[in-house]
Protein backbone atom coordinates (compact mmCIF):
# COMPACT_ATOMS: atom_id res chain seq x y z
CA UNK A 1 -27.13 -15.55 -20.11
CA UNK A 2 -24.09 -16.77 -18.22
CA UNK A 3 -23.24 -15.32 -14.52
CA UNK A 4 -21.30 -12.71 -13.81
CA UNK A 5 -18.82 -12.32 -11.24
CA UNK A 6 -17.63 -9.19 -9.94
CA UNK A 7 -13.91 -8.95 -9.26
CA UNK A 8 -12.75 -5.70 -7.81
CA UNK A 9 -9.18 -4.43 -7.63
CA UNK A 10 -6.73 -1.85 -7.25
CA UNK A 11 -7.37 0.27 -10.63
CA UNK A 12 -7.57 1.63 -12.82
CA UNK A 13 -6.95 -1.07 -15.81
CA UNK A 14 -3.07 -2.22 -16.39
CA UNK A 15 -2.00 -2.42 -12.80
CA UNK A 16 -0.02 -5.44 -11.66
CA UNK A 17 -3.05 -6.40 -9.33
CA UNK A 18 -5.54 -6.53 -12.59
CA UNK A 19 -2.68 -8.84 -14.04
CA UNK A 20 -2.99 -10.89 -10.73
CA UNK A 21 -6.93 -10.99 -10.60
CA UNK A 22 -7.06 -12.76 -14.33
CA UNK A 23 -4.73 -15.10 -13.47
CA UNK A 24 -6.97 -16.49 -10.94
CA UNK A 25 -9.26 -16.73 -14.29
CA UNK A 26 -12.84 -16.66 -12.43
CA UNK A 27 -15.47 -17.70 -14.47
CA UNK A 28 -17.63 -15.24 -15.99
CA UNK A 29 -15.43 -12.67 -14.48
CA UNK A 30 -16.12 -8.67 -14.69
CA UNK A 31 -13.12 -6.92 -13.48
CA UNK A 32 -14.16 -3.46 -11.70
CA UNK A 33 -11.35 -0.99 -10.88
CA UNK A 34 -11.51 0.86 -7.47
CA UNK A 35 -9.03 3.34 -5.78
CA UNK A 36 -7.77 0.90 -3.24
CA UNK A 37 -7.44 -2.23 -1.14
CA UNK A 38 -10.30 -0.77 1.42
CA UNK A 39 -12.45 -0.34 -1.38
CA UNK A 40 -11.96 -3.52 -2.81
CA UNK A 41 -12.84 -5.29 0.33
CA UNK A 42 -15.76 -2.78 1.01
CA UNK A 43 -17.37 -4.00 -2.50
CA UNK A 44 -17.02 -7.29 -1.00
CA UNK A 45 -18.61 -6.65 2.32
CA UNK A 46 -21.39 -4.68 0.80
CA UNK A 47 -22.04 -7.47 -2.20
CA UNK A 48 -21.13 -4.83 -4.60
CA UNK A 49 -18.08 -7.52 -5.57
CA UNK A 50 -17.94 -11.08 -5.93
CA UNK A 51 -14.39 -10.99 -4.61
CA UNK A 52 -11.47 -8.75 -4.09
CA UNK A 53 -7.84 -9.00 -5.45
CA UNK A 54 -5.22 -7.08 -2.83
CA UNK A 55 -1.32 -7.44 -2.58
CA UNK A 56 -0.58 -8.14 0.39
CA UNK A 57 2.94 -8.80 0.70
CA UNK A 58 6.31 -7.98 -1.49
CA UNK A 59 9.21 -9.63 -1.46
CA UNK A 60 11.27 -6.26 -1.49
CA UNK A 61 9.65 -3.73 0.31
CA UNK A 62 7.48 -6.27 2.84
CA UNK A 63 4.04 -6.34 4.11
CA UNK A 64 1.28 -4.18 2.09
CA UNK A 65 0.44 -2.58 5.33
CA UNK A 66 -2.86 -0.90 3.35
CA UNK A 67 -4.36 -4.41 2.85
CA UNK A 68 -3.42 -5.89 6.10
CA UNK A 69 -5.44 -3.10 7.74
CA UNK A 70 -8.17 -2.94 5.28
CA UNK A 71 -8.54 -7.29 5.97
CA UNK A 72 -8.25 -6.35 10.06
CA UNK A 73 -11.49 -3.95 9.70
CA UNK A 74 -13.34 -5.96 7.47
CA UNK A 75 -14.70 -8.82 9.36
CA UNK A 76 -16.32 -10.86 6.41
CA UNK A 77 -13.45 -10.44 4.79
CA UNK A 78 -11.71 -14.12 4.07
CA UNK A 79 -8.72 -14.93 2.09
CA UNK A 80 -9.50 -18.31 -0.19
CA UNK A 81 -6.90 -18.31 -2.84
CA UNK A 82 -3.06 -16.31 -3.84
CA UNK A 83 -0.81 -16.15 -6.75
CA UNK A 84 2.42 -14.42 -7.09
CA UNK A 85 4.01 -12.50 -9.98
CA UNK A 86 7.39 -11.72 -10.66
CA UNK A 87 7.67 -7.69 -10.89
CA UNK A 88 9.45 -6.13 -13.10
CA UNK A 89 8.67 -2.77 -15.03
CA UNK A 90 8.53 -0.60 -18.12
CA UNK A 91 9.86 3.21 -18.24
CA UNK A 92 7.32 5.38 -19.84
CA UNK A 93 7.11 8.85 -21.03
CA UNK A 94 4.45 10.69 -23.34
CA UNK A 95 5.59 10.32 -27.27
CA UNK A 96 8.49 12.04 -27.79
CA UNK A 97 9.71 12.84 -24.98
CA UNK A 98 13.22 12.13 -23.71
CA UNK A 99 14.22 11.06 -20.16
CA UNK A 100 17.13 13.31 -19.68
CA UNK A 101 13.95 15.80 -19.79
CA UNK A 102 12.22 14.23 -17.20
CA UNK A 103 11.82 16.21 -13.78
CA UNK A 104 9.02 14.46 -12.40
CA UNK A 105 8.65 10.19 -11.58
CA UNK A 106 5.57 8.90 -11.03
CA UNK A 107 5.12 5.54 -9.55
CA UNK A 108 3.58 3.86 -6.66
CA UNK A 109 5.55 4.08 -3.44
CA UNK A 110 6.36 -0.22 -3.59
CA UNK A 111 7.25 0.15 -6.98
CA UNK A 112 9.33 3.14 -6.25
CA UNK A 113 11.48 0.63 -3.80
CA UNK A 114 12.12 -1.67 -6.54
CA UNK A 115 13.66 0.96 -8.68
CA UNK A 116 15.38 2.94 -6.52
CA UNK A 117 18.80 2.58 -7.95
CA UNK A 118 17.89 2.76 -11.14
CA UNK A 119 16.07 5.48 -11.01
CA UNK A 120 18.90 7.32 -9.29
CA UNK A 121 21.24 6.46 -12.17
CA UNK A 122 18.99 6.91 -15.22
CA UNK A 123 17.00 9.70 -14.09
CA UNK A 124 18.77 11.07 -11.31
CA UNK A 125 17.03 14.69 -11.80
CA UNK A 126 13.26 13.74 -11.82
CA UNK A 127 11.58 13.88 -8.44
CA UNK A 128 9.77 11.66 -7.33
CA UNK A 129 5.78 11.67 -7.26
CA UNK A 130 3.99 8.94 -5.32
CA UNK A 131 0.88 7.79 -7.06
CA UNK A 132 -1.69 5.70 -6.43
CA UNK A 133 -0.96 2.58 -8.34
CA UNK A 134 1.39 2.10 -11.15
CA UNK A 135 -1.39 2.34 -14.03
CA UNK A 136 -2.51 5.48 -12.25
CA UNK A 137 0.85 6.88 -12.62
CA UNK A 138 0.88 6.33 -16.64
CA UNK A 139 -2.36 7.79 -16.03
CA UNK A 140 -0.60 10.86 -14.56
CA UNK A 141 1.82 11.45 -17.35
CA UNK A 142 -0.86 10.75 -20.17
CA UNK A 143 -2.39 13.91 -18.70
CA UNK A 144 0.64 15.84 -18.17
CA UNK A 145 0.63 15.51 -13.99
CA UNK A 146 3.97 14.02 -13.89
CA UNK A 147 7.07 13.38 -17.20
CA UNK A 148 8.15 9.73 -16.47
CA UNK A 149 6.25 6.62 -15.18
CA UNK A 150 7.05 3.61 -13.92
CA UNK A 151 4.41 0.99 -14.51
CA UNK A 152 3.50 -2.24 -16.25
CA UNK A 153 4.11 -2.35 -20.04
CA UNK A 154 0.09 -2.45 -20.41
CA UNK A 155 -0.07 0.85 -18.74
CA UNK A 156 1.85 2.22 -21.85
CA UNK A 157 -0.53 1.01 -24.33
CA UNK A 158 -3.63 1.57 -22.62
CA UNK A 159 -2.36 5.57 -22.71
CA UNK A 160 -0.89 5.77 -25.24
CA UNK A 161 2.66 6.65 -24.04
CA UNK A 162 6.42 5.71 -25.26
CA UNK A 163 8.20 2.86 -24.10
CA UNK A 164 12.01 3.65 -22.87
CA UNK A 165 12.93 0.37 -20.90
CA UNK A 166 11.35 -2.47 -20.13
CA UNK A 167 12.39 -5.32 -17.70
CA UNK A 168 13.47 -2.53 -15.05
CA UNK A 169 13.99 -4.19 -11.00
CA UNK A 170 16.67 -3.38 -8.68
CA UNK A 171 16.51 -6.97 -7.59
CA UNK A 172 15.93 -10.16 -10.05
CA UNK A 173 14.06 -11.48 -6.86
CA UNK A 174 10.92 -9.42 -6.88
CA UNK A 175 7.66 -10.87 -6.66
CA UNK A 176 4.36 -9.73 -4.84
CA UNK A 177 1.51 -12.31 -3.59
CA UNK A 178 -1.66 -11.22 -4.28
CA UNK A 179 -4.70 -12.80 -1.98
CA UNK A 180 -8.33 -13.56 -3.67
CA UNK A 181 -10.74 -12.63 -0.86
CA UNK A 182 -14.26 -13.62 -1.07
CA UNK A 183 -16.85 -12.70 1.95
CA UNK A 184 -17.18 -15.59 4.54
CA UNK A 185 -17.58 -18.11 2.43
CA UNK A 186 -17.22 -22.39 3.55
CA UNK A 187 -13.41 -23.59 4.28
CA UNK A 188 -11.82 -25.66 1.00
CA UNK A 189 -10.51 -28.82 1.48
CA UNK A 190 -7.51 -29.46 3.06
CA UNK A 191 -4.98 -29.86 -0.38
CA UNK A 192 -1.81 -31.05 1.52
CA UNK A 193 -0.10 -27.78 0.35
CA UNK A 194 -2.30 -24.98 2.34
CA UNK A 195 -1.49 -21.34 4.47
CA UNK A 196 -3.90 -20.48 6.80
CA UNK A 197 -4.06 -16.62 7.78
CA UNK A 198 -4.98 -14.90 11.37
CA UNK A 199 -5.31 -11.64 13.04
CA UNK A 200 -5.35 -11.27 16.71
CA UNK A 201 -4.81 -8.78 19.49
CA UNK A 202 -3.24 -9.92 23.14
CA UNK A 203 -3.18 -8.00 26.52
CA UNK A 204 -0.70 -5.36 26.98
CA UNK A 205 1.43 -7.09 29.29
CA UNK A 206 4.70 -9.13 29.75
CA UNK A 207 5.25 -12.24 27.81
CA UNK A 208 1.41 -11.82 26.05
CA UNK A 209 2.97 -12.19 22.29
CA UNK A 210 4.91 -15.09 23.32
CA UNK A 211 2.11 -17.09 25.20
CA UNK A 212 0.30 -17.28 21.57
CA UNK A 213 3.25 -18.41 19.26
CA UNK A 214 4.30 -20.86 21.44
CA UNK A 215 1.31 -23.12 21.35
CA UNK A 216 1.73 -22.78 17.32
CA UNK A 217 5.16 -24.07 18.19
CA UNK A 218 4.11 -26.86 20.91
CA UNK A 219 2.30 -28.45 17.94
CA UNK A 220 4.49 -28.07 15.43
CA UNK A 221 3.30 -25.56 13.10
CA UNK A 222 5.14 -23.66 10.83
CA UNK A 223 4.50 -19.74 11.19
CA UNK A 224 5.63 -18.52 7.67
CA UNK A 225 4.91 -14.84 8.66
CA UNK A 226 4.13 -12.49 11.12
CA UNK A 227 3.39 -9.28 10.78
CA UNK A 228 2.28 -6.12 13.62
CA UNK A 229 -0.30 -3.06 12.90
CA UNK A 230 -1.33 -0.44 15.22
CA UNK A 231 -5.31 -1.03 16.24
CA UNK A 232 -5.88 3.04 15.58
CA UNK A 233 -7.86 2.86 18.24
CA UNK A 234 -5.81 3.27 21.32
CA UNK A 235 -2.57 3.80 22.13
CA UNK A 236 0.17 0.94 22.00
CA UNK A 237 -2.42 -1.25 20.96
CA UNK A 238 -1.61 -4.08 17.97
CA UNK A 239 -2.76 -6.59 15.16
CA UNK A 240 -0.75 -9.25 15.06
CA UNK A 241 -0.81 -10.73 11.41
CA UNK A 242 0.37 -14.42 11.47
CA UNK A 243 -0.08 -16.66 8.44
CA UNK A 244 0.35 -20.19 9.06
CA UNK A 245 1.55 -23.71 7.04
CA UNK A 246 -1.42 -25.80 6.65
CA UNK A 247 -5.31 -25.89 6.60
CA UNK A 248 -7.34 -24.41 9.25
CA UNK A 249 -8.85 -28.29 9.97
CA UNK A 250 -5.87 -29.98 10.24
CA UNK A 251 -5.47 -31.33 13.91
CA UNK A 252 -2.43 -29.27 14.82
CA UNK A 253 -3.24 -26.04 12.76
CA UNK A 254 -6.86 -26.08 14.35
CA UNK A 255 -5.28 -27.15 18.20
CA UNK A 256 -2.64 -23.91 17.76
CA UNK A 257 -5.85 -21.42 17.25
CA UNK A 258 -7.97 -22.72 19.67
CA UNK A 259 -5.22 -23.00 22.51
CA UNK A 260 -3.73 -19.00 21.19
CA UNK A 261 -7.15 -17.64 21.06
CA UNK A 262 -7.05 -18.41 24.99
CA UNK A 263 -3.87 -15.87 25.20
CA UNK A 264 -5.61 -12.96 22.93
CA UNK A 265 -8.60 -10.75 23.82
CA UNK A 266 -9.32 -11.58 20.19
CA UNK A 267 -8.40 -13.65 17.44
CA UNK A 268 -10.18 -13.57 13.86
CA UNK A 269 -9.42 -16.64 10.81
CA UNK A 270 -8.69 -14.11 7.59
CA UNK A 271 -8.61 -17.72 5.59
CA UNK A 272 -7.38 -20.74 4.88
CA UNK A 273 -6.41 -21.57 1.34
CA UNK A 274 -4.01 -23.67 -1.35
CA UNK A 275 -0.45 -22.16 -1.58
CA UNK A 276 0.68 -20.58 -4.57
CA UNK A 277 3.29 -22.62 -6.91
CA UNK A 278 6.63 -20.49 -7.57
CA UNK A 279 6.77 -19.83 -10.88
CA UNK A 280 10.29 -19.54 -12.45
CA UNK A 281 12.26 -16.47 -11.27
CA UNK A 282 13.45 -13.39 -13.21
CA UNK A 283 16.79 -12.73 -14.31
CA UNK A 284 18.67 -10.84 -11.96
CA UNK A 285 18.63 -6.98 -12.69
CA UNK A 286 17.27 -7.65 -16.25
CA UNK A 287 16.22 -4.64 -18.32
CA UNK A 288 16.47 -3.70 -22.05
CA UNK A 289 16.48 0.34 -23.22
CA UNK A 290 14.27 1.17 -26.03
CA UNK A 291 12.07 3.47 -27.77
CA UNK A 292 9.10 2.50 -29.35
CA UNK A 293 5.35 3.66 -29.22
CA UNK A 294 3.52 0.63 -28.18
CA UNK A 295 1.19 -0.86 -30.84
């Protein structure tokens, strides 16, 4: 009998993140929904998972602050591969319904920034409902919790619900990058093309921040991100999420940590992995009205 591999993520089925997870087409791969990016990771920690799919950052609306601080209190938690997809959504109601009837939107609150203005000007009566994912919000209408959804197309067919536009994004830009995230396992070869990720903390005093980035930028390395999160555990206290061009072993890459980690009271590798190629782009503000049952 072949292995299986455990591959949790943000449920339930027909979410953009389950779309994400088969792209990274694991062998022997068993996709198990969970509730969120904590409890992805925790499946991972406690070997209830092989790995975890998160989003972790959206070209839109920014960080996904719920992963970064799921990854910063998950210390076995490491980042080995990404992917990207290009977001766009479908408008969903249950059969027969019509939008102008539609006082309640349910979406999740990143999708919610992508389709701000169109929501205002196609259904600019229906309050909005923040749900927990976008399949959890066709979830939500297939039971009668909310009248209109905003989700992947899947989401439709897995409930059962109408299809009123598809191909709905403020922006033509959207994507998300989604992170694989395995538990501690060895460092990949350097590929020439790699993003190394860390999380540190530094002294709460003058010029602490700026001691650490500039022995990234004494050596030359490119910081693509940086990102800051409260600690939760005392006042004006902060993670400081910094991803990184280039593999964790490379001479400069591993000189930068080393000589930072001297400027932090603590600095943590979330992963080094290959970068994600760009697929093609969608068209800009490219959606289609229609009104079919899905099959």
């Amino acid at each position: 009998m072949a292995a299986v591999t455990r591959v949790a993520y943000l449920g339930p089925a027909g979410t953009f993140t389950e779309e994400a997870a088969r792209r990274f087409d694991i062998p022997g791969a068993q996709y198990v929904p969970v509730d969120s990016p904590a409890a992805a990771l925790s499946a991972v920690d406690a070997g209830e998972a092989d790995y975890a799919v998160c989003a972790i950052e959206n070209s839109i609306d920014g960080a996904v602050t719920t992963t970064m601080d799921a990854l910063a209190a998950t210390p076995s938690a490491r980042i080995v591969g990404e992917t990207e997809l290009a977001i766009a959504f479908a408008v969903m109601t249950r059969p027969g319904q019509m939008l102008d009837d539609a006082s309640r939107l349910a979406t999740h609150p990143v999708a919610h920034q992508q389709v701000k203005r169109w929501a205002g000007e196609h259904l600019p009566r229906a309050e909005f409902i923040p749900a927990s994912s976008n399949a959890a919000a066709a979830k939500m209408v297939a039971d009668g919790a909310a009248d209109v959804a905003v989700a992947p197309e899947r989401a439709a067919a897995l409930h059962g619900l109408e299809v009123h536009a598809r191909g709905v994004a403020d922006s033509g830009t959207a994507r998300t990058r989604f992170v694989l995230v395995a538990k501690q396992p060895a460092l990949p070869a350097p590929t020439g093309d790699d993003r190394t990720a860390v999380v540190f903390r530094t002294r709460n005093e003058p010029g602490a921040l700026v001691r650490v980035l500039q022995e990234f930028a004494a050596r030359g390395v490119d910081m693509t991100r940086i990102e800051s999160r409260p600690t939760r555990e005392e006042p004006n206290t902060y993670d400081f999420f910094v991803d990184l061009a280039g593999h964790a072993d490379e001479e400069a890459v591993a000189g930068a940590l080393e000589a930072g980690a001297a400027h932090t009271t603590r600095l943590r590798l979330l992963g080094t992995w290959p970068r994600a190629a760009r697929g093609p782009q969608p068209q800009p503000s490219a959606w289609s009205s229609c009104s079919s049952s899905p099959k």
